[in-house]
C-alpha atoms as a PDB file:
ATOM      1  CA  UNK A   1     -17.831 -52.922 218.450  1.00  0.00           C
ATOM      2  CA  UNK A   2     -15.292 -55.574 216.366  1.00  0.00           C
ATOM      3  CA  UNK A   3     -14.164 -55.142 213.108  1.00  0.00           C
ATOM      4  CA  UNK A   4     -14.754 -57.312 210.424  1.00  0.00           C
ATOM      5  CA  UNK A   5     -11.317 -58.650 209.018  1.00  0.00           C
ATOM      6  CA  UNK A   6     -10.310 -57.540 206.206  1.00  0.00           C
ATOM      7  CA  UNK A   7     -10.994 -59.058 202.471  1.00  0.00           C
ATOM      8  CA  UNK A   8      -7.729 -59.577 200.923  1.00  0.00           C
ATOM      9  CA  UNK A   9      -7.646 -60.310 197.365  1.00  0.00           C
ATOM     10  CA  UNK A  10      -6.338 -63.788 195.556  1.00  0.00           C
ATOM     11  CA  UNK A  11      -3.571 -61.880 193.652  1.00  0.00           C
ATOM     12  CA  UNK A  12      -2.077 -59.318 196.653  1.00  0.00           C
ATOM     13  CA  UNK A  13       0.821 -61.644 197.760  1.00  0.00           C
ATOM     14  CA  UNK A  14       1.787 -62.127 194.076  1.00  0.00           C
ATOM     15  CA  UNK A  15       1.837 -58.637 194.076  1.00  0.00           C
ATOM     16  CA  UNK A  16       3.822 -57.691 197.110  1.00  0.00           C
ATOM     17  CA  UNK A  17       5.993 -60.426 196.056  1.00  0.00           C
ATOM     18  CA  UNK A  18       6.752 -59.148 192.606  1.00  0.00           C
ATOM     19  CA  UNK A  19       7.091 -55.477 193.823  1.00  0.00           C
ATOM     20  CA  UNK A  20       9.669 -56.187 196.589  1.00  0.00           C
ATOM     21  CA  UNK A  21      11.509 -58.431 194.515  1.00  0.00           C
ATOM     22  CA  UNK A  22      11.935 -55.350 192.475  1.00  0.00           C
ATOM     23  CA  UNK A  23      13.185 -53.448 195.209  1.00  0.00           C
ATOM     24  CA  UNK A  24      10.541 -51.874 196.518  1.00  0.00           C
ATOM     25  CA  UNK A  25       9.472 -51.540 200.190  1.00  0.00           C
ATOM     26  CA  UNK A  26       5.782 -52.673 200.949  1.00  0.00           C
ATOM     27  CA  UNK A  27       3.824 -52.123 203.709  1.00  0.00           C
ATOM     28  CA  UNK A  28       0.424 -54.287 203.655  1.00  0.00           C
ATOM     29  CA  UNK A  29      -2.090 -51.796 204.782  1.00  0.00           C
ATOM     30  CA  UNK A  30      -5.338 -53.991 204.181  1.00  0.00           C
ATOM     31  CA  UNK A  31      -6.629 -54.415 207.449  1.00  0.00           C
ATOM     32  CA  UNK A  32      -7.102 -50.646 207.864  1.00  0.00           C
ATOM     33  CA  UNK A  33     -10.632 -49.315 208.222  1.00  0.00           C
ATOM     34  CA  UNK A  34     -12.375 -46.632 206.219  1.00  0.00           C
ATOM     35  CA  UNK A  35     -11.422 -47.923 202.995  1.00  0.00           C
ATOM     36  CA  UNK A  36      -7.600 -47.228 203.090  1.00  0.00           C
ATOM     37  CA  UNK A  37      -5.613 -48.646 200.178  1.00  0.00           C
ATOM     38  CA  UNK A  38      -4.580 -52.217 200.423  1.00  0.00           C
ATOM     39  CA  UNK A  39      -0.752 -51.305 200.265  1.00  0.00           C
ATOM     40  CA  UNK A  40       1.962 -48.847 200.370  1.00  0.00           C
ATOM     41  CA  UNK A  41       4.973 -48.870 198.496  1.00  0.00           C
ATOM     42  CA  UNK A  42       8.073 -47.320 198.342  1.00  0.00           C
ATOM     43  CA  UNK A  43      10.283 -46.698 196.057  1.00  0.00           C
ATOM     44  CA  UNK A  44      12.647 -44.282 194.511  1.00  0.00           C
ATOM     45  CA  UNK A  45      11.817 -42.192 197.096  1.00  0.00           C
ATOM     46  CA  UNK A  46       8.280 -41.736 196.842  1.00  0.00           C
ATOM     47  CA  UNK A  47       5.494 -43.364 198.577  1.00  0.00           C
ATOM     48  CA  UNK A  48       2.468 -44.692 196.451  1.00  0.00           C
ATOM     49  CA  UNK A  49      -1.003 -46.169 197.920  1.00  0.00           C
ATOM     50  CA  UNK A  50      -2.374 -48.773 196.198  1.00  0.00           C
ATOM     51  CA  UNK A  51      -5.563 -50.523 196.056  1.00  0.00           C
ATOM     52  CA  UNK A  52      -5.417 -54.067 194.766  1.00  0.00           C
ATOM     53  CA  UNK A  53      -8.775 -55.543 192.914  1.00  0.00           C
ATOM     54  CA  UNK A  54      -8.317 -59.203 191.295  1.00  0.00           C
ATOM     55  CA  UNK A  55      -8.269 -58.634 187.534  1.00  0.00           C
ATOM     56  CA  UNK A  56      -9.790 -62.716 186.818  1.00  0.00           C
ATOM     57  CA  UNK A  57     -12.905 -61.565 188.222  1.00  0.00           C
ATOM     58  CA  UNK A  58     -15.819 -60.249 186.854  1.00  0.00           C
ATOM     59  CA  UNK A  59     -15.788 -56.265 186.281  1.00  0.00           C
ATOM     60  CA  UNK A  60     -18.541 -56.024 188.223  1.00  0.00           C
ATOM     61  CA  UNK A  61     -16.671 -57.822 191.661  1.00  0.00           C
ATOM     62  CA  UNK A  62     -13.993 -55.083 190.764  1.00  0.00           C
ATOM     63  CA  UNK A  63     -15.326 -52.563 192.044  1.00  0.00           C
ATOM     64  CA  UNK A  64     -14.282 -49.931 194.843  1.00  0.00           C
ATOM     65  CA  UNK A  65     -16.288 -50.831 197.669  1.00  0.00           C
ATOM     66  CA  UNK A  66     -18.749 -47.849 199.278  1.00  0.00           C
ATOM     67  CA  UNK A  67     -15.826 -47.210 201.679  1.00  0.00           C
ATOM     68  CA  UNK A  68     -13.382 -46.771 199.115  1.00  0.00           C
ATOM     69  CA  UNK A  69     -15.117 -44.558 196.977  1.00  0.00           C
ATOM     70  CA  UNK A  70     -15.572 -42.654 200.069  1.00  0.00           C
ATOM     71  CA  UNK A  71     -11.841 -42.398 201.096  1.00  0.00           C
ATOM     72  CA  UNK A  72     -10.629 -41.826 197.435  1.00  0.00           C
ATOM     73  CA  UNK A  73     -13.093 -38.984 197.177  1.00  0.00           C
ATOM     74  CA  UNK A  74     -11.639 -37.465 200.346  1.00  0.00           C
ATOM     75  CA  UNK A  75      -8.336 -38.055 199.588  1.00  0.00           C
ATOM     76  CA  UNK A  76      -6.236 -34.898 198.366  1.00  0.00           C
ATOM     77  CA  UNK A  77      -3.107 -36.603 196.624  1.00  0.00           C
ATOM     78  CA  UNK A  78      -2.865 -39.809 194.407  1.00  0.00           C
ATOM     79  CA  UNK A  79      -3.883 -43.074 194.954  1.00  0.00           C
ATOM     80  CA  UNK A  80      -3.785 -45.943 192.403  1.00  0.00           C
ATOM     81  CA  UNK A  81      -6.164 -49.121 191.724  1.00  0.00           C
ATOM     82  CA  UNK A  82      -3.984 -52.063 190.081  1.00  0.00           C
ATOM     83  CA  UNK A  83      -5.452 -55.891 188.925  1.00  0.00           C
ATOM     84  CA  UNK A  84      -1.923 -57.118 188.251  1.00  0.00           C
ATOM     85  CA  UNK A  85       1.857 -57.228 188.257  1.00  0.00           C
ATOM     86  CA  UNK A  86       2.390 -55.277 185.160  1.00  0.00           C
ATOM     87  CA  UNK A  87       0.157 -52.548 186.735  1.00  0.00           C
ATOM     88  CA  UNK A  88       1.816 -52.112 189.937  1.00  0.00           C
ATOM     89  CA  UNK A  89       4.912 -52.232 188.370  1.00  0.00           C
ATOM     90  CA  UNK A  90       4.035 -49.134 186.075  1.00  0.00           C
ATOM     91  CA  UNK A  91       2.368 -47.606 188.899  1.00  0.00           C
ATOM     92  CA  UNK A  92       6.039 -47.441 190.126  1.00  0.00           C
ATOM     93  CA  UNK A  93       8.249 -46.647 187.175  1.00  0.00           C
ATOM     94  CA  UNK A  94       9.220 -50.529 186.691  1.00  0.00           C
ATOM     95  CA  UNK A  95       7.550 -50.322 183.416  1.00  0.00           C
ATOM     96  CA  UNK A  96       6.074 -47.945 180.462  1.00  0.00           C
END
């Protein structure tokens, strides 16, 4: 059985971009199955998983998808949802 490829949303690579600019260490982790976050990061010495939704759509195309919510209930330590820069960076400690 194939997988489907993964849906990557319009802002990630500004995203990545900005972060390793910054001086963090990404790992694009979109293509995973079984809702997995879109990226890691690292930074500072910590790791942080990220999910990436595209904050210029509609709330409603935001949304975790079934899988997610799955995973994220499952998980037993932090992951974060971000729409933009600004978010990711204060995910990380770039910003207050």
């Amino acid at each position: 059985m194939g997988r489907r490829k993964a849906k990557v949303d319009d802002n990630q690579s500004e995203i990545v971009d900005a972060l390793r600019k910054a001086g963090c260490s990404v790992t694009i982790t979109s293509g995973q199955a079984d809702g997995f976050p879109d990226i890691v990061v690292g930074f500072r010495d910590i790791n942080y998983l990220i999910e990436i939704k595209d904050g210029s759509k509609v709330p409603s195309k935001r949304k975790l998808t079934p899988d997610q919510v799955k995973w994220h209930k499952r998980w037993n330590g932090k992951a974060h949802v971000v729409k933009n820069v600004t978010e990711a960076f204060k995910v990380v400690g770039l910003m207050k």
